[in-house]
C-alpha atoms as a PDB file:
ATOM      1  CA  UNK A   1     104.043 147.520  62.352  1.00  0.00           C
ATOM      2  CA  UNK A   2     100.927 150.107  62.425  1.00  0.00           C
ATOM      3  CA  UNK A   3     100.316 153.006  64.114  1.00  0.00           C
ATOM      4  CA  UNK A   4      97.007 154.366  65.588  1.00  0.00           C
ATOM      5  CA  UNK A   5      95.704 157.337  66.823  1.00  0.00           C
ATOM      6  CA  UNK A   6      93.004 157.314  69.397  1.00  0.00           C
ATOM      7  CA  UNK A   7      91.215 160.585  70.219  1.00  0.00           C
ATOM      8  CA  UNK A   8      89.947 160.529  73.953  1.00  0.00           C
ATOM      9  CA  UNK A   9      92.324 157.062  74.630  1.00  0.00           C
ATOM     10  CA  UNK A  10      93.500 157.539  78.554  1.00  0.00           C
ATOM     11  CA  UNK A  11      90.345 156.489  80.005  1.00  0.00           C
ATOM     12  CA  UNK A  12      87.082 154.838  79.002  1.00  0.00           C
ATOM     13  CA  UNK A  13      86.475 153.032  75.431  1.00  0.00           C
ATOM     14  CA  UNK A  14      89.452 154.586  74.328  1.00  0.00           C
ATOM     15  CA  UNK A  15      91.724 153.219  76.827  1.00  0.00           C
ATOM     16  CA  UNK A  16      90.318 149.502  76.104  1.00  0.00           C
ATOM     17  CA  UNK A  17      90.869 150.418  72.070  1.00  0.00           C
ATOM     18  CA  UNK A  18      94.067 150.892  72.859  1.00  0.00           C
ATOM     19  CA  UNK A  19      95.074 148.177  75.167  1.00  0.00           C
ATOM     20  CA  UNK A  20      93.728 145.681  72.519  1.00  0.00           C
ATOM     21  CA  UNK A  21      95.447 147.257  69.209  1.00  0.00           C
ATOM     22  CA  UNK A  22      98.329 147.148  71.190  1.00  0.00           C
ATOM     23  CA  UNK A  23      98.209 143.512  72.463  1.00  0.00           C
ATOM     24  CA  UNK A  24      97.454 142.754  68.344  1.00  0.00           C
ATOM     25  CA  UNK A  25     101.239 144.811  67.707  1.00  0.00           C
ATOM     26  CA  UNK A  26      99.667 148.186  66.700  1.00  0.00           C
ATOM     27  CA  UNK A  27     101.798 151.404  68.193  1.00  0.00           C
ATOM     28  CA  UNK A  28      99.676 154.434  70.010  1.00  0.00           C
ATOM     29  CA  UNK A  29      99.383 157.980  69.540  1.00  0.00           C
ATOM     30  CA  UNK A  30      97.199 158.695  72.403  1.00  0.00           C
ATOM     31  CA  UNK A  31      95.125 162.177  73.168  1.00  0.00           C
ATOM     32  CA  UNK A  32      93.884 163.539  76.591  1.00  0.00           C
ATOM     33  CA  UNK A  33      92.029 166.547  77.387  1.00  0.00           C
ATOM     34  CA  UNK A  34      92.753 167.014  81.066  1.00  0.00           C
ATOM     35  CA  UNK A  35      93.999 163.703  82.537  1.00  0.00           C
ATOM     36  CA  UNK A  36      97.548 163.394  82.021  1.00  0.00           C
ATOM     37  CA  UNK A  37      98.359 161.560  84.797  1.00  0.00           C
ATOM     38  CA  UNK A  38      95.878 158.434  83.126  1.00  0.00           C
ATOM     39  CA  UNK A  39      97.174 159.150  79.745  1.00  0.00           C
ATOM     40  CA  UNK A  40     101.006 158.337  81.078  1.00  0.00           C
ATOM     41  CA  UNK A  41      99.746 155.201  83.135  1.00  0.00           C
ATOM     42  CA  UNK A  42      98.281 153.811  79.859  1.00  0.00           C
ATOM     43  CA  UNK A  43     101.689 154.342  78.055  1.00  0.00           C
ATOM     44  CA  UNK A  44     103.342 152.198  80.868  1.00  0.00           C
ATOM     45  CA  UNK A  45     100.537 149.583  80.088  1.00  0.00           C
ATOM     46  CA  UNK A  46     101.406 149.165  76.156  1.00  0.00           C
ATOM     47  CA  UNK A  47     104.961 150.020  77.114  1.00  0.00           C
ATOM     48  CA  UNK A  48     104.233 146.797  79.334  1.00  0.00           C
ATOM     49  CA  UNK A  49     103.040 144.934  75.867  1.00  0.00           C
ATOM     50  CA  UNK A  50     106.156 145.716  74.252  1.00  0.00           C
ATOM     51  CA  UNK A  51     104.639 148.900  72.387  1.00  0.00           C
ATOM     52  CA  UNK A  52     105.896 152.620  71.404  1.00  0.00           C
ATOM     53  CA  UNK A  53     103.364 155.073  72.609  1.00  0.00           C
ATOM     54  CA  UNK A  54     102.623 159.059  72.773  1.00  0.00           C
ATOM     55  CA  UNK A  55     100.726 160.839  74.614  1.00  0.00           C
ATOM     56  CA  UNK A  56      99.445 163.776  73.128  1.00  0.00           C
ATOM     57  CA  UNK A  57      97.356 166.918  74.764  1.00  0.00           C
ATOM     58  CA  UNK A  58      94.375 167.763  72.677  1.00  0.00           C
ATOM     59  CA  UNK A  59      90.266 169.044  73.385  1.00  0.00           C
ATOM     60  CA  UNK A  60      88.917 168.485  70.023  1.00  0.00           C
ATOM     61  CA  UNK A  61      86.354 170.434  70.901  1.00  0.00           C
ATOM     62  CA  UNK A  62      88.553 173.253  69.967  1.00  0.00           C
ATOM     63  CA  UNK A  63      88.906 173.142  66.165  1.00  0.00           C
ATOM     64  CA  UNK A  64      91.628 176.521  65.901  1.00  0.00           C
ATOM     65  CA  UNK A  65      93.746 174.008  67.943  1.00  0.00           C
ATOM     66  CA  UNK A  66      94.110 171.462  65.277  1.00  0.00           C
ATOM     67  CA  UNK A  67      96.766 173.018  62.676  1.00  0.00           C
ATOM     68  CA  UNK A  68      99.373 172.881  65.915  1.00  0.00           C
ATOM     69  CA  UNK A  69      98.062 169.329  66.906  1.00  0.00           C
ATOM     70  CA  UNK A  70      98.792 167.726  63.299  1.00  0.00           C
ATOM     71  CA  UNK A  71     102.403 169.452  63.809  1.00  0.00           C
ATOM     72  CA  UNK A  72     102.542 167.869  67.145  1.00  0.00           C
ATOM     73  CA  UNK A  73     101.483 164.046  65.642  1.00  0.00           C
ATOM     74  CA  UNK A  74     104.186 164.835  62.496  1.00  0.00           C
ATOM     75  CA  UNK A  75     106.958 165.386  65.324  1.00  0.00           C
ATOM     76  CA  UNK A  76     105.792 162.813  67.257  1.00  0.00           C
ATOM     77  CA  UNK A  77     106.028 160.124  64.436  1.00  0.00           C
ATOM     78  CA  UNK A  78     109.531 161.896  63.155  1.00  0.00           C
ATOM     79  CA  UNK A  79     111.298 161.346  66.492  1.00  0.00           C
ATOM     80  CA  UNK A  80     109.332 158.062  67.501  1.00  0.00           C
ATOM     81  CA  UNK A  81     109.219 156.584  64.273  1.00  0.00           C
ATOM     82  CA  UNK A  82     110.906 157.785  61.777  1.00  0.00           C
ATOM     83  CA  UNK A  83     108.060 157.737  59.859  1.00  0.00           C
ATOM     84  CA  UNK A  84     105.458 160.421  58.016  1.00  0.00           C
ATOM     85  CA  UNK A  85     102.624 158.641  58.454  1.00  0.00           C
ATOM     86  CA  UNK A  86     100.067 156.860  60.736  1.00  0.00           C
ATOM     87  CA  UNK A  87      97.827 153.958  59.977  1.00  0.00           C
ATOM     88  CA  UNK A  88      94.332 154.130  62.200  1.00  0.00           C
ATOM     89  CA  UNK A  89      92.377 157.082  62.946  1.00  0.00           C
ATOM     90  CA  UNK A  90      89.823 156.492  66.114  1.00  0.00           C
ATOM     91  CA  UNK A  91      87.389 159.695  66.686  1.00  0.00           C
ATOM     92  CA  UNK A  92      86.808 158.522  70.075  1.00  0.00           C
ATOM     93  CA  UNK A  93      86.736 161.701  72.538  1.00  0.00           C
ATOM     94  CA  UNK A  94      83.206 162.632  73.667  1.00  0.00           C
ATOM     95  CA  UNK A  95      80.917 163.320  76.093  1.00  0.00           C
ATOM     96  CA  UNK A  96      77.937 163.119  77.676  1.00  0.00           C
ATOM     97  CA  UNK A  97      75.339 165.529  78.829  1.00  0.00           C
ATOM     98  CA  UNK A  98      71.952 164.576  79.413  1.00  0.00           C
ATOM     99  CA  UNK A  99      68.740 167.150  78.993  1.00  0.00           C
ATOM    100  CA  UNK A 100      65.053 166.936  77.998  1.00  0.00           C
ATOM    101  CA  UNK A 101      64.421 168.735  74.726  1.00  0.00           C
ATOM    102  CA  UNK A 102      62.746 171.387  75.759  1.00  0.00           C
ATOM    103  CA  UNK A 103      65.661 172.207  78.749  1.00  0.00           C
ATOM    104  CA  UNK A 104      68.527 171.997  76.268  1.00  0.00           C
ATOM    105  CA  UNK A 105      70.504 174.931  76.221  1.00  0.00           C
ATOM    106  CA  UNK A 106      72.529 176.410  72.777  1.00  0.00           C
ATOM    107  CA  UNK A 107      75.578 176.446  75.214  1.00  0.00           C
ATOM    108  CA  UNK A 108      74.953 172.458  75.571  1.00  0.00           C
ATOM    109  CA  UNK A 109      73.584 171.880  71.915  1.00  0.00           C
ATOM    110  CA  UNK A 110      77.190 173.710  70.875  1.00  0.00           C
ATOM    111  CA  UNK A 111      79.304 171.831  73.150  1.00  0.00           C
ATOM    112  CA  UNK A 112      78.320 169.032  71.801  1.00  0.00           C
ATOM    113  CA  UNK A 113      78.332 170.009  68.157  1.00  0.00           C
ATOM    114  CA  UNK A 114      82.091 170.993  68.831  1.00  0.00           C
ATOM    115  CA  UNK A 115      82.998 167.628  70.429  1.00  0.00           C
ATOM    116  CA  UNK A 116      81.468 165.181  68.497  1.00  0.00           C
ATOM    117  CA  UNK A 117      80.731 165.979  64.697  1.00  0.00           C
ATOM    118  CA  UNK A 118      82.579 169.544  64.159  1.00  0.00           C
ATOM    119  CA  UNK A 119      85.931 167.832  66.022  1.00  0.00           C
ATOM    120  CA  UNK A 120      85.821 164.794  64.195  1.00  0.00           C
ATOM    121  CA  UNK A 121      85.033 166.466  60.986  1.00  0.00           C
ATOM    122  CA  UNK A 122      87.620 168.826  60.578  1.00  0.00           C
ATOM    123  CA  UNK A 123      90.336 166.996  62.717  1.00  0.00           C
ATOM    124  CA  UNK A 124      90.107 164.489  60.063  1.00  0.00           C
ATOM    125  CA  UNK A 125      90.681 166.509  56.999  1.00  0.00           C
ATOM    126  CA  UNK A 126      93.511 168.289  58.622  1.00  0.00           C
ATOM    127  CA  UNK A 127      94.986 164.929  59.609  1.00  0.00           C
ATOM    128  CA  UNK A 128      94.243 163.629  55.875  1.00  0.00           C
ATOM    129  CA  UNK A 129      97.698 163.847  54.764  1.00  0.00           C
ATOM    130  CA  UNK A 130      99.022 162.038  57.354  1.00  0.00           C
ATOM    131  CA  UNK A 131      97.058 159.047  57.712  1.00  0.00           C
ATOM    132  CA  UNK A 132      98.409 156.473  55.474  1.00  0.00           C
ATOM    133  CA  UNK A 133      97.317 154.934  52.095  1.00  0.00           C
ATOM    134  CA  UNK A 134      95.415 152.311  52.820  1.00  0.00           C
ATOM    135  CA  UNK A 135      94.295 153.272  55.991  1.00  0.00           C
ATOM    136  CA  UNK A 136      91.431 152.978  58.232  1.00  0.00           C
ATOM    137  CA  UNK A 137      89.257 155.737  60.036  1.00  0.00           C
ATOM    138  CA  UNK A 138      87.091 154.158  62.925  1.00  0.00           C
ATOM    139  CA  UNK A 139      84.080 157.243  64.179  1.00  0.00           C
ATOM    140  CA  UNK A 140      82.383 156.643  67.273  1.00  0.00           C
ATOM    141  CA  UNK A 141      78.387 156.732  67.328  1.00  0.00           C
ATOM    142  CA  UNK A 142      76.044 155.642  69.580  1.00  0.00           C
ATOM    143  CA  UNK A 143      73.046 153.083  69.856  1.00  0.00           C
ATOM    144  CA  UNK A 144      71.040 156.377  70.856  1.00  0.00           C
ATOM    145  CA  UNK A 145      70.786 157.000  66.816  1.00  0.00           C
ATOM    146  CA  UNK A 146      68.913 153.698  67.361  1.00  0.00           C
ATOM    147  CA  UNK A 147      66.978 153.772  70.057  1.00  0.00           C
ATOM    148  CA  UNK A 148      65.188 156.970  71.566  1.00  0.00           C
ATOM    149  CA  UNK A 149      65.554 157.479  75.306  1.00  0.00           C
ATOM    150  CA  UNK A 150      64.326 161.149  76.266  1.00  0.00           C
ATOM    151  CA  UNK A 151      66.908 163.630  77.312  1.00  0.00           C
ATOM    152  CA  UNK A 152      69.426 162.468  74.605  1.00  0.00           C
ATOM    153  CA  UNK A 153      68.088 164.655  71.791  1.00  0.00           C
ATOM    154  CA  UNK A 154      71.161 166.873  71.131  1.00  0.00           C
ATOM    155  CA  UNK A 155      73.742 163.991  71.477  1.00  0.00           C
ATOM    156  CA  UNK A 156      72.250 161.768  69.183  1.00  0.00           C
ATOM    157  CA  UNK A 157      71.604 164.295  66.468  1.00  0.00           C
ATOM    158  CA  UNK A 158      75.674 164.908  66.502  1.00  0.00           C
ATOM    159  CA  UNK A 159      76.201 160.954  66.358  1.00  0.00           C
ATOM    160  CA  UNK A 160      73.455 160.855  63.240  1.00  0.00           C
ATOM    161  CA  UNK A 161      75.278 163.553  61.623  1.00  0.00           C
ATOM    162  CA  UNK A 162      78.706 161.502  62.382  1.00  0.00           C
ATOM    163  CA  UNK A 163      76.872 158.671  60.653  1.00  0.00           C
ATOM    164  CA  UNK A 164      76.081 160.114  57.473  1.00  0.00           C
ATOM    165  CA  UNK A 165      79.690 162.224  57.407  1.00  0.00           C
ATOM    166  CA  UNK A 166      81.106 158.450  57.337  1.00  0.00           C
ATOM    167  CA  UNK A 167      79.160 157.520  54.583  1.00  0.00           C
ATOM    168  CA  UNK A 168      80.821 160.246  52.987  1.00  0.00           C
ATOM    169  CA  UNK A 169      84.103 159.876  53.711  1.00  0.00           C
ATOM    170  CA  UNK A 170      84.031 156.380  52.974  1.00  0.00           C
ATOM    171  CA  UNK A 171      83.250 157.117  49.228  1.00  0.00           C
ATOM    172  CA  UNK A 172      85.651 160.374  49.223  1.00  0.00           C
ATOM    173  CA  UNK A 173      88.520 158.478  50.546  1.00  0.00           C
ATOM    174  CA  UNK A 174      87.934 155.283  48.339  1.00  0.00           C
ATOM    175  CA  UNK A 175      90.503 156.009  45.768  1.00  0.00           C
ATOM    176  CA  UNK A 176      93.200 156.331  48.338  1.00  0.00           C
ATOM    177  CA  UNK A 177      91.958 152.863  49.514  1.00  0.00           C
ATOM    178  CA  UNK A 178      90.889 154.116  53.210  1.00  0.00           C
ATOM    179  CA  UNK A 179      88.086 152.244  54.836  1.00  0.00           C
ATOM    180  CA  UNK A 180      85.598 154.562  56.879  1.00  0.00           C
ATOM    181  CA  UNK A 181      83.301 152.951  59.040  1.00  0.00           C
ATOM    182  CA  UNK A 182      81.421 153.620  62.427  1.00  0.00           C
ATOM    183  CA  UNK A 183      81.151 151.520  65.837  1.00  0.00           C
ATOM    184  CA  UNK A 184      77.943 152.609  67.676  1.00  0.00           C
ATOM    185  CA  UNK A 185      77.931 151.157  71.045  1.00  0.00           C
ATOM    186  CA  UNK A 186      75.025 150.238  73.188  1.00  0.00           C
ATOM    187  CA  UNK A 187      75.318 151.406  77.255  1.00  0.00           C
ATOM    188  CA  UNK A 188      78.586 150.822  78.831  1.00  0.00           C
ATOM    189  CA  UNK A 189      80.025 150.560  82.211  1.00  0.00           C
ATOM    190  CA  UNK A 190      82.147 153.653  82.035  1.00  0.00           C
ATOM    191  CA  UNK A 191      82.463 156.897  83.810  1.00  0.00           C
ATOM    192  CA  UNK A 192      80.580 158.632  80.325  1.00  0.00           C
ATOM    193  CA  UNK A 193      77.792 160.990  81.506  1.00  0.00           C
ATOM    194  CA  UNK A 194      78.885 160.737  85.079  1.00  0.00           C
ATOM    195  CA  UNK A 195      78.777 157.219  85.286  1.00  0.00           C
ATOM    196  CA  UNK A 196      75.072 156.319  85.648  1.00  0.00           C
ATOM    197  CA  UNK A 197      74.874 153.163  83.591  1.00  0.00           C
ATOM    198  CA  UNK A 198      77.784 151.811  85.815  1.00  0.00           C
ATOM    199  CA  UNK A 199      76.259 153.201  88.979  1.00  0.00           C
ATOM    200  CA  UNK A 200      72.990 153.151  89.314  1.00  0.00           C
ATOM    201  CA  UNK A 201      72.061 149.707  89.692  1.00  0.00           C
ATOM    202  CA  UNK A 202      68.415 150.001  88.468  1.00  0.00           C
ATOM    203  CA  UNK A 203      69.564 151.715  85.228  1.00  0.00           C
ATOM    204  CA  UNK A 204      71.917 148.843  85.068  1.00  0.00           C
ATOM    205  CA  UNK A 205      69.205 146.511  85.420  1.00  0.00           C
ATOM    206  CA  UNK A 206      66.662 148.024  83.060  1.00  0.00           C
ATOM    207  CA  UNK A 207      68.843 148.012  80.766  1.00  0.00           C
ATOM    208  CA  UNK A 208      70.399 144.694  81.091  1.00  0.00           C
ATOM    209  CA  UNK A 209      66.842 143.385  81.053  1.00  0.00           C
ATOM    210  CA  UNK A 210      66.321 145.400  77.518  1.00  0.00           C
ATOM    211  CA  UNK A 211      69.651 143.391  75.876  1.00  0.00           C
ATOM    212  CA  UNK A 212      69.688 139.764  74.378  1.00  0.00           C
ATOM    213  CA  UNK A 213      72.708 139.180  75.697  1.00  0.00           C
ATOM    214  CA  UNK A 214      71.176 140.139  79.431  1.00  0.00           C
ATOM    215  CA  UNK A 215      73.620 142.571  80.461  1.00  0.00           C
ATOM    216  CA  UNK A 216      74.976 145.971  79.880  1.00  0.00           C
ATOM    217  CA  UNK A 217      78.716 146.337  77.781  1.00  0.00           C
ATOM    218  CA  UNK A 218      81.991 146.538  79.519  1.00  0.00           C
ATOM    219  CA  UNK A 219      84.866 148.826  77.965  1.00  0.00           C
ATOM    220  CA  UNK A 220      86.598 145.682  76.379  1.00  0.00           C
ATOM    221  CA  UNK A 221      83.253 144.764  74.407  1.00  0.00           C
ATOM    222  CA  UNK A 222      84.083 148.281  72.275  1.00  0.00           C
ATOM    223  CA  UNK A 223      87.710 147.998  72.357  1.00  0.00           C
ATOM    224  CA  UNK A 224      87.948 143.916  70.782  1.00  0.00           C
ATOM    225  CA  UNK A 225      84.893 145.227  68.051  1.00  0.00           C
ATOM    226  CA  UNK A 226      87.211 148.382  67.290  1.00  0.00           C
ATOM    227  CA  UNK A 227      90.333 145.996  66.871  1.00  0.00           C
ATOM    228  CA  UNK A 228      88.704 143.302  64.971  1.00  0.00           C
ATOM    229  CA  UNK A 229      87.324 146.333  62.445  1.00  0.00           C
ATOM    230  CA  UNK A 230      90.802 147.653  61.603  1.00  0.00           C
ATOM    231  CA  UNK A 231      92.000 144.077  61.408  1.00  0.00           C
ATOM    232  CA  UNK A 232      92.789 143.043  58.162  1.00  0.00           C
ATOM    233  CA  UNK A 233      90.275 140.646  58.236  1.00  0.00           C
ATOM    234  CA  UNK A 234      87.892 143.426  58.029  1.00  0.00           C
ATOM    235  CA  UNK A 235      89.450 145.245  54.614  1.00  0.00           C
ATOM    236  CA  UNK A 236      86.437 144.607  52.329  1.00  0.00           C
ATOM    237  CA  UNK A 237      83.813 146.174  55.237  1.00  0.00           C
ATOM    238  CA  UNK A 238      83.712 150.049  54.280  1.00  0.00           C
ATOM    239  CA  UNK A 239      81.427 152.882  54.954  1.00  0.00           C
ATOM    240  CA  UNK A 240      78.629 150.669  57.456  1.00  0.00           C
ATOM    241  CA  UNK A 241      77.359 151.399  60.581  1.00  0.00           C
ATOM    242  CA  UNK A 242      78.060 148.311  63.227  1.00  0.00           C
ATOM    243  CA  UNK A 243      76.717 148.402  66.390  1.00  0.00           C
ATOM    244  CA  UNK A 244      77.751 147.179  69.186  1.00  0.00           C
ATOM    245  CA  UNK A 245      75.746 146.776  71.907  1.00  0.00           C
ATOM    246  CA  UNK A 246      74.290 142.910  73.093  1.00  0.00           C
ATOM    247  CA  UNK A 247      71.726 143.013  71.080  1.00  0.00           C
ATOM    248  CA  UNK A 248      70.177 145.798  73.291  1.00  0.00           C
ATOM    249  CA  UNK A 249      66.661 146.906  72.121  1.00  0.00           C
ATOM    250  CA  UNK A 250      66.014 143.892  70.036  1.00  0.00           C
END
């Protein structure tokens, strides 16, 4: 039996990630900035699948909160588990803020540095020694390293950087037999960056009509990818970008 930790799980791509890890047998350890109330319904869902969950409170946007967070997860898996150890790592929290280049603020350019490459960074090394042997670390990119639409400057310079840290950790982590890798999704029908690919029907559309697969992702296209990745079918793929995204922008 594994154990995974999903940043950012009780709503979103990280709620779908871990709905499908725990239909394949896996065992959560959730996080949730503000919504606790969706963080406990998802627990009743993989309690539903026959799975141990835990709900943890974390903004990993705050990086002095981390040390106390680790302590949290070793308590967690102590009392739950009876173990030491966890067996996935998912940097999943994010969000999104749209500006043009010239509007973005340092206040934005920061927030975003904080959430999505400074986070995931350090919230990995201090969880080092308790992810498992053998283990796998999943980051979360974007298709925006990809493809340029304007106003998306400042997010998709964190998920390049988050790209190239996961080359890195890939080889670092190699003799402890940890596989790094990072999903980049295309646009998704989610509430991300207020929702506008979900609800604004000629976004939808464009982009739909941009994607070989002539339509834009659901949540469930990102969680099955991120499932099939920390499968054990997928040992020998380590330290590559996939994306995941219809074949959007072909």
């Amino acid at each position: 039996m594994k154990i995974a930790l999903i940043t950012g799980a009780s709503r979103g791509l990280g709620r779908s990630m871990a709905k499908h890890l725990g239909s394949q047998g896996t065992d959560i350890l959730l996080t949730y900035r503000e919504r606790k109330d969706d963080a406990d319904s998802l627990i009743k869902d993989l309690e539903a699948l026959g799975r141990k969950a835990v709900a943890i409170q974390l903004d990993t946007g705050i990086s002095d909160s981390f040390d106390s967070f680790v302590d949290t997860v070793r308590a967690a898996l102590d009392s739950g588990w009876k173990r030491e150890t966890f067996d996935i790592l998912i940097n999943n929290a994010g969000v999104g803020r749209h500006a043009a280049f010239k509007d973005t603020t340092e206040a934005q350019f920061d927030e975003l540095m904080n959430i999505h490459l400074k986070g995931p960074f350090f919230l990995t090394q201090k969880l080092l020694p308790v992810l498992a042997d053998g283990g796998r670390i999943i980051n979360l990119s974007s298709g925006l390293t990809r493809l340029t639409y304007p106003g998306y400057a400042a997010y998709a310079a964190m998920k390049g950087g988050v790209e190239v840290m996961t080359r890195y950790l890939a080889k670092e982590l190699g003799p402890r037999k940890i596989t790094v890798n990072v999903l980049a999704p295309g646009a998704i029908e989610t509430d991300f960056g207020g929702g506008a690919v979900r609800d604004n029907s000629d976004l939808n559309s464009m982009i739909a009509s941009q994607t070989a697969l002539g339509r834009v992702g659901l949540p469930d296209d990102i969680g099955g990818a991120v499932a099939m990745l920390v499968s054990e079918d997928a040992g020998w793929i380590n330290g590559q970008r996939i994306e995941a995204s219809g074949g959007q922008g072909l």
